[in-house]
Protein backbone atom coordinates (compact mmCIF):
# COMPACT_ATOMS: atom_id res chain seq x y z
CA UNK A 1 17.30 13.42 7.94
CA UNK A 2 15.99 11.58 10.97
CA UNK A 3 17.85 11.79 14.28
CA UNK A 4 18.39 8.35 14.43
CA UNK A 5 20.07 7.80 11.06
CA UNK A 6 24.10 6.87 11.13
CA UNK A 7 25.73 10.20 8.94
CA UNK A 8 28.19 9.15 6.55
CA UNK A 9 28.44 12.05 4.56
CA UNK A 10 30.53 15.08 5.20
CA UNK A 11 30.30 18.80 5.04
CA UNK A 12 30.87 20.73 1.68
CA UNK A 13 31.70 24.65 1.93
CA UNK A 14 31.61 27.22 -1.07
CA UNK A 15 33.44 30.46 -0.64
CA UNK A 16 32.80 33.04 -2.87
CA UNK A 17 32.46 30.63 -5.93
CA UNK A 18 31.30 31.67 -9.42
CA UNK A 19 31.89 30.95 -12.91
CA UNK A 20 32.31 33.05 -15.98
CA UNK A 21 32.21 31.65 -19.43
CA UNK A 22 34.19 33.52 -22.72
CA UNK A 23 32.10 35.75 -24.36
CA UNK A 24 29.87 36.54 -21.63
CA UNK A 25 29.67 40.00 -19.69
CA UNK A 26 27.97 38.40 -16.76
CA UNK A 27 28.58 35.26 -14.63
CA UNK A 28 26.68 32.57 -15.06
CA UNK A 29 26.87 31.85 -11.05
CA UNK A 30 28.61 34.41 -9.03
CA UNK A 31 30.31 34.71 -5.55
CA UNK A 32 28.14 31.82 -4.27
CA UNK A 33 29.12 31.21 -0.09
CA UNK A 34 27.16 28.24 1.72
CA UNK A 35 27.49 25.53 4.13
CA UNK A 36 25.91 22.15 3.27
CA UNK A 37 25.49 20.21 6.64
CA UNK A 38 26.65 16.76 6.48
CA UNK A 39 24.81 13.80 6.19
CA UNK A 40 21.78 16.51 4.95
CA UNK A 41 19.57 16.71 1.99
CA UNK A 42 19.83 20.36 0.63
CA UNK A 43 17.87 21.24 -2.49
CA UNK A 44 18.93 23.89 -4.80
CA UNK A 45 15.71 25.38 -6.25
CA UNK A 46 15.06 28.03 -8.55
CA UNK A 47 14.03 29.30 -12.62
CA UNK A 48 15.36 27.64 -15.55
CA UNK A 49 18.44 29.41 -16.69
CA UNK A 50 19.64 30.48 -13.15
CA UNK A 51 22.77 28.76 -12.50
CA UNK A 52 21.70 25.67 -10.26
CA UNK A 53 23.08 22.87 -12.31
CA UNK A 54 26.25 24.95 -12.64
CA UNK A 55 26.37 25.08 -9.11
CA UNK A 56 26.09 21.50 -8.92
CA UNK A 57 28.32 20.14 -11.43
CA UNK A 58 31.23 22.61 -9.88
CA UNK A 59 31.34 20.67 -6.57
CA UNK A 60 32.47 17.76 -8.44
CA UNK A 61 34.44 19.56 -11.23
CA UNK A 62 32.23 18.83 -14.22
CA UNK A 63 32.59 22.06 -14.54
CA UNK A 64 35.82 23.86 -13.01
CA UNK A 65 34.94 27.18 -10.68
CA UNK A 66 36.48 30.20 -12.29
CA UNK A 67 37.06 32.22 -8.63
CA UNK A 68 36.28 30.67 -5.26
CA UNK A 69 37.25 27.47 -3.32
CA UNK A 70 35.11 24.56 -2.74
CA UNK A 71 36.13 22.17 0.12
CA UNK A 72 34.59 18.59 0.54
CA UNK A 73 35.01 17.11 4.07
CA UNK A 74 37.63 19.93 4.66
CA UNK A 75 39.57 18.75 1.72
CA UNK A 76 39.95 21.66 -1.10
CA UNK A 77 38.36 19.77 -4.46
CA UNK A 78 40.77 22.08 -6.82
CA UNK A 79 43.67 20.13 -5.13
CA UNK A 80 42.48 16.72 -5.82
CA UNK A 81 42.85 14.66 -8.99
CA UNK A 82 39.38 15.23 -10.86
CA UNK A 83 38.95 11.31 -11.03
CA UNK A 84 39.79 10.87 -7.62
CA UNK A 85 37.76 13.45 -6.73
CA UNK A 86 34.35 12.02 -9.19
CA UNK A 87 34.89 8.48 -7.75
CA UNK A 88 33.86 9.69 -4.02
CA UNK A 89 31.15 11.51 -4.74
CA UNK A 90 27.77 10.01 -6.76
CA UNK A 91 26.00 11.25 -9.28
CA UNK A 92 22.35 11.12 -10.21
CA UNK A 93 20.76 12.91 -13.54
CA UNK A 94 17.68 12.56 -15.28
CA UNK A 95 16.48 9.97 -17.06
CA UNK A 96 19.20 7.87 -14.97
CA UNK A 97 22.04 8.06 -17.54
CA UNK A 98 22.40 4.62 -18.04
CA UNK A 99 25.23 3.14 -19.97
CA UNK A 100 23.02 1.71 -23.01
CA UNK A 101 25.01 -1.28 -24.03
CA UNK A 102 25.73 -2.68 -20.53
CA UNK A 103 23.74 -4.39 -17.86
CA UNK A 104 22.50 -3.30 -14.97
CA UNK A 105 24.84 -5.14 -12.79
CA UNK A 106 27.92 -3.97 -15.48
CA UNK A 107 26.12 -0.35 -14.61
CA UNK A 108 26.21 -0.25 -10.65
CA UNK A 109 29.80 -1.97 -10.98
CA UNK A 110 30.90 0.92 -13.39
CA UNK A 111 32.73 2.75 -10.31
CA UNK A 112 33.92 -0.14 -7.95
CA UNK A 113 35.59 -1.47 -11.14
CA UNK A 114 37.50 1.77 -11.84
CA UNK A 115 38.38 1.88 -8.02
CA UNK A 116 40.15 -2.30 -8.47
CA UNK A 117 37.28 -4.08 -6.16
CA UNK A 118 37.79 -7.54 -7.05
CA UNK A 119 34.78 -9.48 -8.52
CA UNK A 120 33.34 -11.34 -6.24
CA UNK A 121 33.49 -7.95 -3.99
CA UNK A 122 31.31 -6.41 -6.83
CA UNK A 123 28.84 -9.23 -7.12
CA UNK A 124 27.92 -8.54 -3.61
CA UNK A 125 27.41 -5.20 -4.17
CA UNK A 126 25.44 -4.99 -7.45
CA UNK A 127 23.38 -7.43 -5.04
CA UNK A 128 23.13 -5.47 -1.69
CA UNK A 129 22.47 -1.97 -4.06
CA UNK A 130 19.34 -3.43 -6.05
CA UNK A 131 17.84 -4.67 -2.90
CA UNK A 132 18.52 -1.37 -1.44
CA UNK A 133 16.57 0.38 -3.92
CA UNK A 134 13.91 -2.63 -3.75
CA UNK A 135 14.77 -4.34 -7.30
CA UNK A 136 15.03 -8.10 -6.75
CA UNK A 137 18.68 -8.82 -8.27
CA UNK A 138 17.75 -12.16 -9.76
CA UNK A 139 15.54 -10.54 -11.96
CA UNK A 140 17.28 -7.40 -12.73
CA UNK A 141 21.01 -7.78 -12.55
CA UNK A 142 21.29 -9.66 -16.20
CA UNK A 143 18.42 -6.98 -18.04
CA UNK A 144 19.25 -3.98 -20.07
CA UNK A 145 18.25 -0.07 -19.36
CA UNK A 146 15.78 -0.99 -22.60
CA UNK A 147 14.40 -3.62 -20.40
CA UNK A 148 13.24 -0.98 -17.44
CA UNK A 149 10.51 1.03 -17.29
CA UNK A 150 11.78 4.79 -16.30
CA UNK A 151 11.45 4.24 -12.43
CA UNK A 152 13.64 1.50 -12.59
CA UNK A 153 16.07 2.87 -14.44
CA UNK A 154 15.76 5.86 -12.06
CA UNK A 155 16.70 3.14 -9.02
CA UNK A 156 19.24 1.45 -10.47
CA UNK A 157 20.78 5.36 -11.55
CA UNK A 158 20.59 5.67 -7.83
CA UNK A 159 21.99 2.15 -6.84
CA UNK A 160 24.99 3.29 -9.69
CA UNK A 161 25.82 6.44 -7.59
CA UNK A 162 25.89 4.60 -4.21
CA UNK A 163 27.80 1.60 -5.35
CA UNK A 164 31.32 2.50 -3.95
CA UNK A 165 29.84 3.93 -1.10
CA UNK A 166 30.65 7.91 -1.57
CA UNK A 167 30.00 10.52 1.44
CA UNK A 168 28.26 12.66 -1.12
CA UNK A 169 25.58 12.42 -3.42
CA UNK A 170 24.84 14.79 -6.57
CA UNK A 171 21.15 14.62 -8.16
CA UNK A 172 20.24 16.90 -11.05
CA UNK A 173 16.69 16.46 -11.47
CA UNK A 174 16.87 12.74 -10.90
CA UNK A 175 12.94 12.35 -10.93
CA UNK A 176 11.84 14.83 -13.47
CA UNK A 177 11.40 12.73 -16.55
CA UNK A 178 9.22 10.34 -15.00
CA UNK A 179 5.54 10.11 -13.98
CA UNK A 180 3.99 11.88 -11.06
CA UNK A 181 2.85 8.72 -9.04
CA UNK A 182 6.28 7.43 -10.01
CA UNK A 183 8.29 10.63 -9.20
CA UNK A 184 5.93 10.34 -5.44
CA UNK A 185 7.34 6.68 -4.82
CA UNK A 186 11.23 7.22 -5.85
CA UNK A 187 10.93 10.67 -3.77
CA UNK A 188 9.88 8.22 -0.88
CA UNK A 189 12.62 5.52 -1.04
CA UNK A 190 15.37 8.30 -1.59
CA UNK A 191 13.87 9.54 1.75
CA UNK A 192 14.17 5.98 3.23
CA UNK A 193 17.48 5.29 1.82
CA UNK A 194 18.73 8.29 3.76
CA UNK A 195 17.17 7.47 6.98
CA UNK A 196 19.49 4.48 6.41
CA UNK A 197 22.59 6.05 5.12
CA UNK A 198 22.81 9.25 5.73
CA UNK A 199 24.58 10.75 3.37
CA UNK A 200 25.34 14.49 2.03
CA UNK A 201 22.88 15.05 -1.00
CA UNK A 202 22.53 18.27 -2.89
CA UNK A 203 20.01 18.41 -4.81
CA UNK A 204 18.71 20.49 -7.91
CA UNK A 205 15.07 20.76 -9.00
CA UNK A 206 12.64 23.49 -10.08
CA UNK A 207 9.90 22.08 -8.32
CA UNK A 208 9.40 24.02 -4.82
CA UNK A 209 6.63 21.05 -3.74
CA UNK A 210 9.98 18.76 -4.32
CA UNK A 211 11.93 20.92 -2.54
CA UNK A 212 10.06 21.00 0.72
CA UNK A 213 9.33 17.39 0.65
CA UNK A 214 12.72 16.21 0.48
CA UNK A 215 14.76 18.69 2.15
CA UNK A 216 16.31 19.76 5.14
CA UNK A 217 17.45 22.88 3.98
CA UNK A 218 16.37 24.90 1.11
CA UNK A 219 18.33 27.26 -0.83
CA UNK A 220 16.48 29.38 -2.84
CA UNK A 221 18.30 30.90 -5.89
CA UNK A 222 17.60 33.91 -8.30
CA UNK A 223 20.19 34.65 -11.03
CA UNK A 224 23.76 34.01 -11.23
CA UNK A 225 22.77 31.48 -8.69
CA UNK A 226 22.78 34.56 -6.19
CA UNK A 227 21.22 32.92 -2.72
CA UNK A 228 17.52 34.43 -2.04
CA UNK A 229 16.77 32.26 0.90
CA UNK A 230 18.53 29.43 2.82
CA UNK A 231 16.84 28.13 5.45
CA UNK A 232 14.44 24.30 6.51
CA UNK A 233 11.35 24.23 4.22
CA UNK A 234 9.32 25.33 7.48
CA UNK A 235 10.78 28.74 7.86
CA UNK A 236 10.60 29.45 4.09
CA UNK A 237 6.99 28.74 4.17
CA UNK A 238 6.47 30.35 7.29
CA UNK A 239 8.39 33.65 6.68
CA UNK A 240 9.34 33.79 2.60
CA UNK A 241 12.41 36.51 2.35
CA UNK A 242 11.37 38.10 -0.36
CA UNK A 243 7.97 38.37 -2.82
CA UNK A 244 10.51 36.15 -5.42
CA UNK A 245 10.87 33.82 -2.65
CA UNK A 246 7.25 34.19 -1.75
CA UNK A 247 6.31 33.59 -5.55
CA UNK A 248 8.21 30.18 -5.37
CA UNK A 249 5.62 29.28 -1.98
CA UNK A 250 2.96 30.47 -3.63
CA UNK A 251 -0.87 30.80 -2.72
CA UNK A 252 -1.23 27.04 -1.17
CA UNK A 253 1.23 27.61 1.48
CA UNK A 254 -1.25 25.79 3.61
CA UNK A 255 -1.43 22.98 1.54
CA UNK A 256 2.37 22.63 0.99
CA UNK A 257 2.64 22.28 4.81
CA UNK A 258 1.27 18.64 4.74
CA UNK A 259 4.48 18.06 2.65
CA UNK A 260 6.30 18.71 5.95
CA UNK A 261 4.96 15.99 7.46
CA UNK A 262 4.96 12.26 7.00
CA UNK A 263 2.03 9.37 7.12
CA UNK A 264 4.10 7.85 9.91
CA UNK A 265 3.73 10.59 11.87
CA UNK A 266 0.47 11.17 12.23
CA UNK A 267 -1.83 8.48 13.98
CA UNK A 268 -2.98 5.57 11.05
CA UNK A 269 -6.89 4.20 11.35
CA UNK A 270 -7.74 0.79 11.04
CA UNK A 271 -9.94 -1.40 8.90
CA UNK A 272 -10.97 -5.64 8.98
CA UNK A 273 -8.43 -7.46 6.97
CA UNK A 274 -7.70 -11.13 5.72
CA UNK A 275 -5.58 -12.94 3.88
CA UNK A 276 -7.48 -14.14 0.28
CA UNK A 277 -7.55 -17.68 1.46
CA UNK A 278 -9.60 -17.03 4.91
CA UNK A 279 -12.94 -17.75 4.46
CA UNK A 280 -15.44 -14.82 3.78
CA UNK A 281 -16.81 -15.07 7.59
CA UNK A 282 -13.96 -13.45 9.05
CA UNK A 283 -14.46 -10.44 7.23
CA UNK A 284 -18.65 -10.48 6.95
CA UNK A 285 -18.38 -10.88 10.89
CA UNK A 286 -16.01 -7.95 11.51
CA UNK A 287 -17.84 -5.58 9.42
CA UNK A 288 -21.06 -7.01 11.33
CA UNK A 289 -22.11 -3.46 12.72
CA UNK A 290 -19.30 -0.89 11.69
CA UNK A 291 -20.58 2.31 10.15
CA UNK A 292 -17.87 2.47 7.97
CA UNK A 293 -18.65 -1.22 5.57
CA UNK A 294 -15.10 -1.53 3.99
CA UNK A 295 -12.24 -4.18 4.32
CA UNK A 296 -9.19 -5.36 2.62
CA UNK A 297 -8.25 -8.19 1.34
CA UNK A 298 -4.34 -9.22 1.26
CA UNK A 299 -1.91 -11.66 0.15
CA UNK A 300 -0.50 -14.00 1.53
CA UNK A 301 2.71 -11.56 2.26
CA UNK A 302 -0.14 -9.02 3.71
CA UNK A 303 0.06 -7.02 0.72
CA UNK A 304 -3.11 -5.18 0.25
CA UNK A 305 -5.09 -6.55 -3.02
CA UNK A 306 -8.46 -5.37 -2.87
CA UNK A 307 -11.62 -3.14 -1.52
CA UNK A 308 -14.70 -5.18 -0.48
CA UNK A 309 -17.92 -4.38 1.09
CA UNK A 310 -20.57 -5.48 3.48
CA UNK A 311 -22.56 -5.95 0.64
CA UNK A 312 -20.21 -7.69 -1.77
CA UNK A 313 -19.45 -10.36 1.28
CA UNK A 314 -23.27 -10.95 1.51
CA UNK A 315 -23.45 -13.83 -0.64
CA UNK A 316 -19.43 -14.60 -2.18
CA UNK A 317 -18.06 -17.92 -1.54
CA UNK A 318 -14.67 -16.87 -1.34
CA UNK A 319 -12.27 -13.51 -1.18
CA UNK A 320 -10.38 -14.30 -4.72
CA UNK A 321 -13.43 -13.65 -6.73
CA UNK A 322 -14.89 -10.41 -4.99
CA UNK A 323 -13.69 -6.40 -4.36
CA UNK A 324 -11.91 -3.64 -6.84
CA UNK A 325 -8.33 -3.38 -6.58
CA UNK A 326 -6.58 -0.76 -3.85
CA UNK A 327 -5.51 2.06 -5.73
CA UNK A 328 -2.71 4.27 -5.59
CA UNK A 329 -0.77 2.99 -2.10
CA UNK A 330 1.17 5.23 -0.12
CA UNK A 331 4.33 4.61 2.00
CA UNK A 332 5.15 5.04 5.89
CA UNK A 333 7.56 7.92 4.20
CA UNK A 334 4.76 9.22 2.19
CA UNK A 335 4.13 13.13 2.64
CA UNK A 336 0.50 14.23 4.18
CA UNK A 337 0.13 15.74 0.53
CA UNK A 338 0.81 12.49 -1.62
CA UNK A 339 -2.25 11.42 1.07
CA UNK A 340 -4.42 14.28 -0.70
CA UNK A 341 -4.45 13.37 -3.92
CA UNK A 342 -4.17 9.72 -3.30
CA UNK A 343 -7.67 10.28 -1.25
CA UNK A 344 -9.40 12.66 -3.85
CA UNK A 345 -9.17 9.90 -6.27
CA UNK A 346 -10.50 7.10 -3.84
CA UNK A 347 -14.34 6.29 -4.04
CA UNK A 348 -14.14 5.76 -0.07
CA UNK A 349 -11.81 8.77 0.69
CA UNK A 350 -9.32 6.38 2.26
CA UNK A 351 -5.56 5.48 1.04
CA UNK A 352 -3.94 2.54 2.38
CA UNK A 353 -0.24 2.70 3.83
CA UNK A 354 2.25 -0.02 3.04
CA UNK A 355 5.29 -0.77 5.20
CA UNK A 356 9.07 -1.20 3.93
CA UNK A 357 8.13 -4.63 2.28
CA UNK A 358 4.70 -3.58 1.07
CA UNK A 359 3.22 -5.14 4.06
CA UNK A 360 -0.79 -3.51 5.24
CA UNK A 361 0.16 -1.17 7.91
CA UNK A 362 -2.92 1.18 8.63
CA UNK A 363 -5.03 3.67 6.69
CA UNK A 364 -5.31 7.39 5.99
CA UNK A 365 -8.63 9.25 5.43
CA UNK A 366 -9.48 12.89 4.82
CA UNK A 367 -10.36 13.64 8.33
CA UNK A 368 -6.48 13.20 9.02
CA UNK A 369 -5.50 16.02 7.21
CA UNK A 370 -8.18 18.10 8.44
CA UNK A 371 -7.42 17.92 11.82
CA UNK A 372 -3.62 18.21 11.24
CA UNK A 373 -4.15 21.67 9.50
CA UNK A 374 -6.54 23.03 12.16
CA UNK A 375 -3.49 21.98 14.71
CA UNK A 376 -1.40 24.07 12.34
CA UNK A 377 -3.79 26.64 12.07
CA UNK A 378 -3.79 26.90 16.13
CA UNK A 379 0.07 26.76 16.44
CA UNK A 380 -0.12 29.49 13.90
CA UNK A 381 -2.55 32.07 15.66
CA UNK A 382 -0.49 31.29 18.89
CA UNK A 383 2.78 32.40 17.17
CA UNK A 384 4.26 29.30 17.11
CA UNK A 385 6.10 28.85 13.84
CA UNK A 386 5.04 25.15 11.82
């Protein structure tokens, strides 16, 4: 979470929890102690099998603890009515979990109905939580989940669990039945949603790259959800507990570092731009000389539309006809490593980087990462710890 963001969520404690099922020698999660920070991202990560989801669906009763306590903003969650309980605290799943037969608006209003908002109350809600999670309402309030491709049903799962506002947010791997470019952009906005909010989040995935992009703290769990590590995603890379911890990192430790740092922190280059309807001067004359013959063309929002060259300005009559389309975009909140691959698959070895609206806001090119690994590589072999 940035130190700037307003934290709304609140702390959750296990002590000692675990769960045993009938017919089963072992626990499926046993004597499980941690402190999740408020208004924090923490990612449970480990195997298939080991007991994270249980671990999840226990702090909101889905599934009721067998031996331990679990207290949510001090409060102990076995002494609360389970609905009570469910309605302040959202949930996110895969594949969004979308209630079939009802709208999207019906869907984000499914909690602030149970809770007696009055309509007009919800309206503006179901509005303010689809621009949130940058769906336009007039077009999506009225459509069905059938109606959405997966990463909007993903968003609106999202806008669902943050419609009544809860301190605390539950995601089972929300992002794991989409597409990787897809799964990139809604790990993004969930990072710029809580820059805004600032909520509690746990989150569950078995993806370790996941993990260190989106969390603050990583718990690391082996069987019976028994805690291997629990610690920021720099010290785990840095200083893995164990070789099962160090299996999770794996070889590209290196590599996984960029994850720990975003495009906006790191200094953006620059290119010509103009709008489509400019004439083709501007851009011919401020490529006049550069060693590096690219511009972009926008929109009339400054959207980025198009690559075009010295060359292809030599003789066009105007920017609509010329240039190949930008490729895969990246956000202010994408990681250094969504740059990688987004650069390996441009012809020019440049990515462009959008702002909150989509808006041109500066470039990203392979020399970038270079240089911020050698810094990491000198901070390193001076002891300091990236």
């Amino acid at each position: 979470m940035t130190a700037d963001a307003t934290v709304s969520g609140v702390e959750i404690v296990l002590d000692e929890v675990s769960k045993y099922y009938a017919g089963q020698p072992d626990p499926a999660v046993e004597a499980v102690s941690m402190t999740i920070p408020a208004g924090e991202i923490v990612v449970l990560v480990g195997p298939s099998g080991c007991g994270k989801t249980t671990t999840l669906r226990m702090i909101n009763r889905l599934i009721e603890p067998s031996a331990g306590t679990i207290s949510i903003g001090g409060r102990d969650a076995a002494a609360m009515n389970p609905d009570e309980l469910r309605r302040g605290i959202g949930y996110s799943i895969q594949q969004a979990g979308l209630f079939p037969h009802l709208s999207v608006a019906k869907n984000i209003a499914t909690v602030p109905g149970l809770l007696g908002w009055d309509r007009k109350r919800i309206a503006a809600r179901v509005d303010e939580m689809l621009e949130l999670v940058g769906l336009d309402p007039a077009t999506y309030r009225r459509r069905y989940p059938r109606q959405l491709s997966g990463g909007q049903q993903q968003r609106v799962g999202v806008a669902r669990a943050l419609a009544a506002d809860p301190p605390v947010l539950l995601m089972d791997e929300p992002f794991g039945a989409v597409d990787p470019i897809t799964r990139g952009l809604l790990q993004d906005e969930l990072l710029r949603l809580q820059a805004e909010l600032g909520k509690t989040i746990v989150f569950v995935t078995h993806d370790f790259t996941e993990a260190v992009k989106l969390g603050d703290r990583i718990a690391v769990l082996g069987s019976r959800s028994r805690i291997l590590q629990y610690d920021t995603p720099a010290a785990i890379l840095a200083n893995p507990a164990d070789e099962t911890v160090a299996g999770f990192v794996g070889g590209d430790a290196s590599l996984k570092q960029l994850t720990l740092t975003r495009v906006v922190d790191v200094e953006l280059g620059d290119c010509p731009v103009a709008t489509e309807d400019e004439p083709v001067a501007v851009l011919r004359e401020a490529l006049d000389g550069r060693e590096w013959p690219w511009a972009l063309v926008l929109d009339d929002q400054r959207r980025p539309l198009r690559w075009v060259s010295a060359e292809q300005l030599t003789s066009a009559g105007s920017l609509r006809d010329i240039g190949r389309p930008v490729g895969q975009v990246l956000s202010l909140r994408s990681t250094l490593q969504n740059a990688l691959g987004a650069l390996l698959a441009e012809r020019n070895a440049t990515a462009v980087i959008t702002g909150a609206r989509g808006e041109y806001a500066g470039l990203i090119t392979i020399d970038t990462l270079v240089a911020h690994l050698s810094e990491l590589r000198d901070q390193g072999a001076g002891g300091t710890r990236p």
